[in-house]
PDB file of N, CA and C in Angstrom:
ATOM      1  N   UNK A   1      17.256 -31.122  12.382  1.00  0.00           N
ATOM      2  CA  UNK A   1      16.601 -30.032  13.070  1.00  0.00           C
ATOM      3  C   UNK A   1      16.502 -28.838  12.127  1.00  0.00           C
ATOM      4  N   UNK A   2      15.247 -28.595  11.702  1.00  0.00           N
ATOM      5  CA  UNK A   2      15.262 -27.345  11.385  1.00  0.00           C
ATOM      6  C   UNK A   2      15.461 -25.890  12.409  1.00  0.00           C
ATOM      7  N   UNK A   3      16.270 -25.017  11.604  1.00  0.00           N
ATOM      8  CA  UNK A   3      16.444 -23.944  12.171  1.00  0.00           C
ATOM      9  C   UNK A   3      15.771 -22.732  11.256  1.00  0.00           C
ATOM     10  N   UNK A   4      14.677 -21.635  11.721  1.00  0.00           N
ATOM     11  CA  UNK A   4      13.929 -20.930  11.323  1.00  0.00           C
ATOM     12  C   UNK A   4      15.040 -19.434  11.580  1.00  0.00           C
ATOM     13  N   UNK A   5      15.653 -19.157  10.504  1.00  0.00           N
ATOM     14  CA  UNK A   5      16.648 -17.676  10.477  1.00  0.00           C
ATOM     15  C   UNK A   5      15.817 -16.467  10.849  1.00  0.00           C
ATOM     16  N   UNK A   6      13.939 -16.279  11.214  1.00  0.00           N
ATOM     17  CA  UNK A   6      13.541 -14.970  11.696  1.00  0.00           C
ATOM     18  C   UNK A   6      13.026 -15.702  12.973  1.00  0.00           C
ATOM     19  N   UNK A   7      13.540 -14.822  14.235  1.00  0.00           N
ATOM     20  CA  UNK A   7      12.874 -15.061  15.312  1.00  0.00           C
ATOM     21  C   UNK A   7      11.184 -15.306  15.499  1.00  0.00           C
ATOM     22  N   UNK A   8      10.674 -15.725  16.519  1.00  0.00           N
ATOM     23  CA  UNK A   8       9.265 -15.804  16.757  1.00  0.00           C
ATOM     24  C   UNK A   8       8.789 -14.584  17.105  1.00  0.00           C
ATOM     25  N   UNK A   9       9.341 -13.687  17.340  1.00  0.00           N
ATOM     26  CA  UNK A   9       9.153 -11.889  18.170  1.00  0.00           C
ATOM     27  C   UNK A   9       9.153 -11.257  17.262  1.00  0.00           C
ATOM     28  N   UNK A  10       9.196 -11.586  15.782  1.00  0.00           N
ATOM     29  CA  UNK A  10       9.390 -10.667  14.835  1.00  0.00           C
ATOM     30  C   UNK A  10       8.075 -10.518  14.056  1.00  0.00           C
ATOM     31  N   UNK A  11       7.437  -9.099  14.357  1.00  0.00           N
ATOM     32  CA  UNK A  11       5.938  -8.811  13.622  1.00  0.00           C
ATOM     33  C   UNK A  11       5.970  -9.365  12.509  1.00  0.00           C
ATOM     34  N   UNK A  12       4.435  -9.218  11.821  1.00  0.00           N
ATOM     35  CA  UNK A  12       4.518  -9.802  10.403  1.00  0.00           C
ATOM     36  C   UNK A  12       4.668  -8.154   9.720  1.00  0.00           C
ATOM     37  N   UNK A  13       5.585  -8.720   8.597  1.00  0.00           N
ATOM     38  CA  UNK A  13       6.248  -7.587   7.360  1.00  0.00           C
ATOM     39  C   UNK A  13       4.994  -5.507   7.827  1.00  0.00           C
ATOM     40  N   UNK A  14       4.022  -6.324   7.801  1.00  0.00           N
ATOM     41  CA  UNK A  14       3.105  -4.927   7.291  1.00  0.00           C
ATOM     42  C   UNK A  14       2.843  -4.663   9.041  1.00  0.00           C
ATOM     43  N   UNK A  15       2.747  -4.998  10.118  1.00  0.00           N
ATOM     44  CA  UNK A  15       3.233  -4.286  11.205  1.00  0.00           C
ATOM     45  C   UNK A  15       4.231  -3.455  11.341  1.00  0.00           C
ATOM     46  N   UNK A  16       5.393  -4.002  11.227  1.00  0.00           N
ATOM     47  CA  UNK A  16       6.746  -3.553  11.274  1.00  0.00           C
ATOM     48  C   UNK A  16       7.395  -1.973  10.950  1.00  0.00           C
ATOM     49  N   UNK A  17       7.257  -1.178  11.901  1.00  0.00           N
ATOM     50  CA  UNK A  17       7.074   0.564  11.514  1.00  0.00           C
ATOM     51  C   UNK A  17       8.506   0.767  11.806  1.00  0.00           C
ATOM     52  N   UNK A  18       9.587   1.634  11.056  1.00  0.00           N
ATOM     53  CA  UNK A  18      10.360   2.119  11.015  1.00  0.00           C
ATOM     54  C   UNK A  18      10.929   2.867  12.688  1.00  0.00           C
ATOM     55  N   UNK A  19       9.758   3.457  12.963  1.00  0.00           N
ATOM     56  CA  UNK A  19      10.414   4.069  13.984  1.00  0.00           C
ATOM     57  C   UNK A  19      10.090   3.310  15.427  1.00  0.00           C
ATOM     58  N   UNK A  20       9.381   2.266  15.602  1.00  0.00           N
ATOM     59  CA  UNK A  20       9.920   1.123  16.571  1.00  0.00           C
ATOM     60  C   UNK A  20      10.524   0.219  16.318  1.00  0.00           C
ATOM     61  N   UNK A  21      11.155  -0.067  14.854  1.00  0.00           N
ATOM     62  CA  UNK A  21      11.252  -1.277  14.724  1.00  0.00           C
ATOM     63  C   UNK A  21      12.885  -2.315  15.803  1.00  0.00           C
ATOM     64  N   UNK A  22      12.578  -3.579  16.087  1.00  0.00           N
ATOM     65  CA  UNK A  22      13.655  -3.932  16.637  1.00  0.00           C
ATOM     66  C   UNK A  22      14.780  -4.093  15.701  1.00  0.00           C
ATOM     67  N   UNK A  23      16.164  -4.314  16.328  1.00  0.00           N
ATOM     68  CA  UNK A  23      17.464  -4.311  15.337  1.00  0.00           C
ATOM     69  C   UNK A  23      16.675  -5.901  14.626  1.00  0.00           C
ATOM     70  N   UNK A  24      15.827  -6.597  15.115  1.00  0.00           N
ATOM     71  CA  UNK A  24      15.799  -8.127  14.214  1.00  0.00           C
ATOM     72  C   UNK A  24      15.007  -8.066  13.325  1.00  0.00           C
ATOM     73  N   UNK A  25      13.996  -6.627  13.415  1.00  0.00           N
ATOM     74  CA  UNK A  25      13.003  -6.714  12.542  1.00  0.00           C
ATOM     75  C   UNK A  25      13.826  -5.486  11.669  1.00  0.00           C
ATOM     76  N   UNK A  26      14.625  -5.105  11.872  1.00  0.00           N
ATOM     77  CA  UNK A  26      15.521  -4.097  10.491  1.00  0.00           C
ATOM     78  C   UNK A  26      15.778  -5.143  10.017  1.00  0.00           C
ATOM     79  N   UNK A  27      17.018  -6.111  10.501  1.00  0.00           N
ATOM     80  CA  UNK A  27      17.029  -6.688   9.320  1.00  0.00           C
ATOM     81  C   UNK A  27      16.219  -7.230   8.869  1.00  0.00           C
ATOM     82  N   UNK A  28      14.964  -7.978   9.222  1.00  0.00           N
ATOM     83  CA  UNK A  28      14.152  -8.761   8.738  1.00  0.00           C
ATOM     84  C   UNK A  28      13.360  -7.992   7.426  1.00  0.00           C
ATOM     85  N   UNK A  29      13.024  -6.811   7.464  1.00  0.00           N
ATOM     86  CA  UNK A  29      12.621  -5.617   6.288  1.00  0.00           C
ATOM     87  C   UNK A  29      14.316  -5.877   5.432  1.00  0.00           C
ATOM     88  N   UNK A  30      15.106  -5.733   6.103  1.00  0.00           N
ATOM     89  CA  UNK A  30      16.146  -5.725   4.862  1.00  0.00           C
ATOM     90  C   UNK A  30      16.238  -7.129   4.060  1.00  0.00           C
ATOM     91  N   UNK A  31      16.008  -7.506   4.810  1.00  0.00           N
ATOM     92  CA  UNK A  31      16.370  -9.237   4.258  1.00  0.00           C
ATOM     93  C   UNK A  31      15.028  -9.631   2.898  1.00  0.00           C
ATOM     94  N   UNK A  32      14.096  -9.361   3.335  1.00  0.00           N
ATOM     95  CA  UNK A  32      12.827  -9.298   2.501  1.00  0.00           C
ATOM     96  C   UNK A  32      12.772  -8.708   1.482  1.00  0.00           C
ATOM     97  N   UNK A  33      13.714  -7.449   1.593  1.00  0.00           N
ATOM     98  CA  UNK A  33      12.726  -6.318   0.067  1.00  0.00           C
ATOM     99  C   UNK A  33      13.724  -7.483  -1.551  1.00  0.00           C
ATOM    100  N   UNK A  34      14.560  -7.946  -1.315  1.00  0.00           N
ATOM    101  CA  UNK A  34      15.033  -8.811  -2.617  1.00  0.00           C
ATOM    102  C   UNK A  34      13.834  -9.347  -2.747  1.00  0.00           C
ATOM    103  N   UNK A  35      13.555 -10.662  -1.688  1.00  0.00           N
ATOM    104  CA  UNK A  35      12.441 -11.210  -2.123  1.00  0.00           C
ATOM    105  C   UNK A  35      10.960 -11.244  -2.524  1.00  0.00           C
ATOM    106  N   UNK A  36      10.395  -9.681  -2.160  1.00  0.00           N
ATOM    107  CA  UNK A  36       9.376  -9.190  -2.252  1.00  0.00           C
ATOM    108  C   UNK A  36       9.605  -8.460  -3.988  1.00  0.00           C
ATOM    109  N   UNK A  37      10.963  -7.925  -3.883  1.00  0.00           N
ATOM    110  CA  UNK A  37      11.029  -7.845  -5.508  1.00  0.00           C
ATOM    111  C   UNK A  37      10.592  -8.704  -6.169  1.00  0.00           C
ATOM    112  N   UNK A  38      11.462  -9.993  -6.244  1.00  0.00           N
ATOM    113  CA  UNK A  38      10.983 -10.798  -6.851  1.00  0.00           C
ATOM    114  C   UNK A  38      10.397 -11.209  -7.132  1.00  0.00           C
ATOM    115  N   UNK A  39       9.571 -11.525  -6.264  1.00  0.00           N
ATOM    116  CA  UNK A  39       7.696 -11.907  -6.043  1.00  0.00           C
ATOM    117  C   UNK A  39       6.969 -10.941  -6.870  1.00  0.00           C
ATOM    118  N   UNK A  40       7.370  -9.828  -7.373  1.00  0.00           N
ATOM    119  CA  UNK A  40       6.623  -8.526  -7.837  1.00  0.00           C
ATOM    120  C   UNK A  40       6.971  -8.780  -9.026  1.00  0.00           C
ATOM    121  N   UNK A  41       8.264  -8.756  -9.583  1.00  0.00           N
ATOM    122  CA  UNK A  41       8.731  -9.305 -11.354  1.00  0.00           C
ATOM    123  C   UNK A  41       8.021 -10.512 -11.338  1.00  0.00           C
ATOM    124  N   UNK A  42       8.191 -12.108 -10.167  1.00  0.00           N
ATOM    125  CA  UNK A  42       7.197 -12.651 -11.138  1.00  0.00           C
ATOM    126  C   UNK A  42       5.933 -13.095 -11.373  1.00  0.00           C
ATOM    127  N   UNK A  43       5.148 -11.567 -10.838  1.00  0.00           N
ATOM    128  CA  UNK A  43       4.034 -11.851 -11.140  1.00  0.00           C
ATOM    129  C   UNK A  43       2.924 -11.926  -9.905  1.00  0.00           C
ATOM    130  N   UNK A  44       3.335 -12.062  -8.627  1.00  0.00           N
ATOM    131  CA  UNK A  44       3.102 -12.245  -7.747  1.00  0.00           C
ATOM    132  C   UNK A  44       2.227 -11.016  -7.230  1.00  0.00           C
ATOM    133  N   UNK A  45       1.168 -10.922  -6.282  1.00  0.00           N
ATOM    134  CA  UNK A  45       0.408  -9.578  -5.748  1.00  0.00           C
ATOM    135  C   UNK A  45       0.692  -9.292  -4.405  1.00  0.00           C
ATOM    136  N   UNK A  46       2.003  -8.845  -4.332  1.00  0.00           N
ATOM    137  CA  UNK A  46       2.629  -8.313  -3.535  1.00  0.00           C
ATOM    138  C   UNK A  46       2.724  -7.251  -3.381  1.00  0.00           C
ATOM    139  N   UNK A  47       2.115  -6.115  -4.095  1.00  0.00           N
ATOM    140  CA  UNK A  47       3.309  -5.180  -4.538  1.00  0.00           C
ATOM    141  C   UNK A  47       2.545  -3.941  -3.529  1.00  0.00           C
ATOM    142  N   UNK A  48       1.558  -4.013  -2.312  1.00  0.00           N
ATOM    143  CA  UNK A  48       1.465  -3.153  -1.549  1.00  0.00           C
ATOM    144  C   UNK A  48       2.464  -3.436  -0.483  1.00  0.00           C
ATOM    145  N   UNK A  49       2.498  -4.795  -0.521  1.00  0.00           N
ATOM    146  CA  UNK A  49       4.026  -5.095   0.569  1.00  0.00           C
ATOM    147  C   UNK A  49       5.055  -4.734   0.704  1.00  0.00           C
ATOM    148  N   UNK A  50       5.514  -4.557  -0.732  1.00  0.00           N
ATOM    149  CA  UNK A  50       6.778  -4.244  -1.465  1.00  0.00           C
ATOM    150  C   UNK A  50       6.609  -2.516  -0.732  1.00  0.00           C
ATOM    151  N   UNK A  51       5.791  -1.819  -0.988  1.00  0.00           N
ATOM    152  CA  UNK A  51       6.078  -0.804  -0.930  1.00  0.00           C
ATOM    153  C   UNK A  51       5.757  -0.430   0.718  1.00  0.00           C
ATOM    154  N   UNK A  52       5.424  -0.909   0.859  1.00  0.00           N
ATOM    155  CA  UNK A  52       5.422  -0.926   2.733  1.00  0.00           C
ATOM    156  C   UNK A  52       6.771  -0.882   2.921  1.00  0.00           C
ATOM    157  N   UNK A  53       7.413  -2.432   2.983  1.00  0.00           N
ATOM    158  CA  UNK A  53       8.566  -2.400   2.864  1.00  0.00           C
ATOM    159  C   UNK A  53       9.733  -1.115   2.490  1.00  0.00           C
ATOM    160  N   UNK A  54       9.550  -0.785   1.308  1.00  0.00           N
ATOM    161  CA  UNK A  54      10.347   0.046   0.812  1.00  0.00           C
ATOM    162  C   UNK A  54      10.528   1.279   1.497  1.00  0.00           C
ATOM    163  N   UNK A  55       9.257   1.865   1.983  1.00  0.00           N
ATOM    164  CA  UNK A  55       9.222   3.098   2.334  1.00  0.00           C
ATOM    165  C   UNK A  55       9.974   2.827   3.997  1.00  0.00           C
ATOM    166  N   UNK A  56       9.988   1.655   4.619  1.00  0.00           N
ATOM    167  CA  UNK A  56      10.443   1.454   5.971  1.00  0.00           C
ATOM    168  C   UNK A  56      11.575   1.266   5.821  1.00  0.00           C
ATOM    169  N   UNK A  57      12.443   0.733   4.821  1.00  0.00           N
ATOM    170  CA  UNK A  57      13.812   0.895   4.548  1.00  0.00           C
ATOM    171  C   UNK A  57      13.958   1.950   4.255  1.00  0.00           C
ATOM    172  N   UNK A  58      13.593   3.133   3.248  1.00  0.00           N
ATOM    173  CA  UNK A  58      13.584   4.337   3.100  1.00  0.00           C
ATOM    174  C   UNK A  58      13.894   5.145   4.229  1.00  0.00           C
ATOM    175  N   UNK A  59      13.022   5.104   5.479  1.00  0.00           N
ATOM    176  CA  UNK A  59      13.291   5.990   6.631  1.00  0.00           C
ATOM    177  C   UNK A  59      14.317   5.135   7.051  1.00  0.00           C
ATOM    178  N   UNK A  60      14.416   3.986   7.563  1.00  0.00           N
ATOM    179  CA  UNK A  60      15.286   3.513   8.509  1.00  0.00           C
ATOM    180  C   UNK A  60      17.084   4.071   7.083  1.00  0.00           C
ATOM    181  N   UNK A  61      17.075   4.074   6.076  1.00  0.00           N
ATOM    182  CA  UNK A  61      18.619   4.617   5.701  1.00  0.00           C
ATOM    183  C   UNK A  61      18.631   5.953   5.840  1.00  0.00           C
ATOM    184  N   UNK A  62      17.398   7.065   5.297  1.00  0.00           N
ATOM    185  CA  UNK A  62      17.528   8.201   5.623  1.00  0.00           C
ATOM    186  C   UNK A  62      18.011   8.760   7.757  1.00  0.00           C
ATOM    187  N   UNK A  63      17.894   7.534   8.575  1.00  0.00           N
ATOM    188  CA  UNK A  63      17.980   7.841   9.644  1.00  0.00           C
ATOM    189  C   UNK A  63      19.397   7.306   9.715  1.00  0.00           C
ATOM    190  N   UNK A  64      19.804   6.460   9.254  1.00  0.00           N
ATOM    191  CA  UNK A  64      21.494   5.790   9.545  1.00  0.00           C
ATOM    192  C   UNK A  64      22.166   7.054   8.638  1.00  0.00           C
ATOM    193  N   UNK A  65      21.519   7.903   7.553  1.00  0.00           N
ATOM    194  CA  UNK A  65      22.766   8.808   6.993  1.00  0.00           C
ATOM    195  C   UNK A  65      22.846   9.803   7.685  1.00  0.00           C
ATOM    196  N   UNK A  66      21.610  10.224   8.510  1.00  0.00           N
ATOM    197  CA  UNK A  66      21.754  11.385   9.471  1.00  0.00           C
ATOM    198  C   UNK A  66      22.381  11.347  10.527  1.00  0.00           C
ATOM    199  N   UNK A  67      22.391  10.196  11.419  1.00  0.00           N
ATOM    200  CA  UNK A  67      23.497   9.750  12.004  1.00  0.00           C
ATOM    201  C   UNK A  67      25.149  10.329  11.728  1.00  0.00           C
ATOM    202  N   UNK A  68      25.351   9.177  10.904  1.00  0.00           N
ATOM    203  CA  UNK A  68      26.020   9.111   9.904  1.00  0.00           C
ATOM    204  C   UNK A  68      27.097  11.065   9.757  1.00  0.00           C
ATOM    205  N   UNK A  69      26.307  11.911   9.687  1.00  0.00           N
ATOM    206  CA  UNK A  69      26.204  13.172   9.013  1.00  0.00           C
ATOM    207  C   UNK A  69      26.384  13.622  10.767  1.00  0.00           C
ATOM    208  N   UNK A  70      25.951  13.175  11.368  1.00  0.00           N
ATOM    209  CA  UNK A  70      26.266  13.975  13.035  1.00  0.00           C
ATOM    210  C   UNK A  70      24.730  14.597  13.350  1.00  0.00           C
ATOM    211  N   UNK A  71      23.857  14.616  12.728  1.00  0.00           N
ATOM    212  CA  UNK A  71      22.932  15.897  13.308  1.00  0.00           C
ATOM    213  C   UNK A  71      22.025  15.094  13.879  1.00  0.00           C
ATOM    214  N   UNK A  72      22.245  13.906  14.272  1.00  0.00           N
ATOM    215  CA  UNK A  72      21.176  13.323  15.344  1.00  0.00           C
ATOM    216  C   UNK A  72      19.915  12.704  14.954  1.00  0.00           C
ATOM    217  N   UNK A  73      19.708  12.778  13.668  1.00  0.00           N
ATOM    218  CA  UNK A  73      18.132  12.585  13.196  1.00  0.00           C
ATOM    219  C   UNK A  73      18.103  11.067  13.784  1.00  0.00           C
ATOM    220  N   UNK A  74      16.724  10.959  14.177  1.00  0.00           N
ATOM    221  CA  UNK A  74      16.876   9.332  14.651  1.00  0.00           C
ATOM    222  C   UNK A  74      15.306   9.130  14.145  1.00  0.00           C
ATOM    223  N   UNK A  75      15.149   7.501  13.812  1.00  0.00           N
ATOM    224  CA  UNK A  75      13.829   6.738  13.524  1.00  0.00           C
ATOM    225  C   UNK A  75      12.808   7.839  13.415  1.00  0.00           C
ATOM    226  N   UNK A  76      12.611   7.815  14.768  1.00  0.00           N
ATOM    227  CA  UNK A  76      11.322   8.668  15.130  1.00  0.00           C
ATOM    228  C   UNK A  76      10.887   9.967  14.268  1.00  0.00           C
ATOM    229  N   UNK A  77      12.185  10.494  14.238  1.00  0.00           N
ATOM    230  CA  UNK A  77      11.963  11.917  13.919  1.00  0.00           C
ATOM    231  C   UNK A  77      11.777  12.296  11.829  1.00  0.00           C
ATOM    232  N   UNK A  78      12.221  10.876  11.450  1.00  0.00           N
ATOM    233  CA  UNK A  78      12.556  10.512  10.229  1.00  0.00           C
ATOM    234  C   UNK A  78      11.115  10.421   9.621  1.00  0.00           C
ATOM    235  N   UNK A  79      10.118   9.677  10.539  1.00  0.00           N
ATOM    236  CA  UNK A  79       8.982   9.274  10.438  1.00  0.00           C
ATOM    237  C   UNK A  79       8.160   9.818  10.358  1.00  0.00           C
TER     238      UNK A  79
END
């Protein structure tokens, strides 16, 4: 039996917006940006993905350090 590790509910990569995203599609952006690197070193034409990606991890940590820090900043407001 194969088992598929991203749910069926999980948008594709370039849907996936920071400030709705579900806890499965955080990780699913986290889980990706290695491999979207990679794809980019070798050679691969990824690299508007990559930065989709990046910038949605970008807000989603700038929102866990504000947390983090107490002052409440959340997704939305990050965005």
């Amino acid at each position: 039996m194969h088992l598929n590790r991203t749910p069926l509910y999980v948008r594709p990569l370039a849907q996936i917006i920071a400030a709705d995203a579900t806890p499965e599609e955080v990780e699913h952006l986290r889980r990706m940006l290695p491999s979207l690197e990679r794809a980019v070193n070798s050679g691969e034409p990824v690299e508007g993905m990559l930065r989709h990606v990046r910038e949605q991890v970008a807000i989603l940590d700038a929102a866990e350090e504000g947390k983090a820090a107490g002052n409440g900043t959340s997704t939305a407001a990050a965005a």
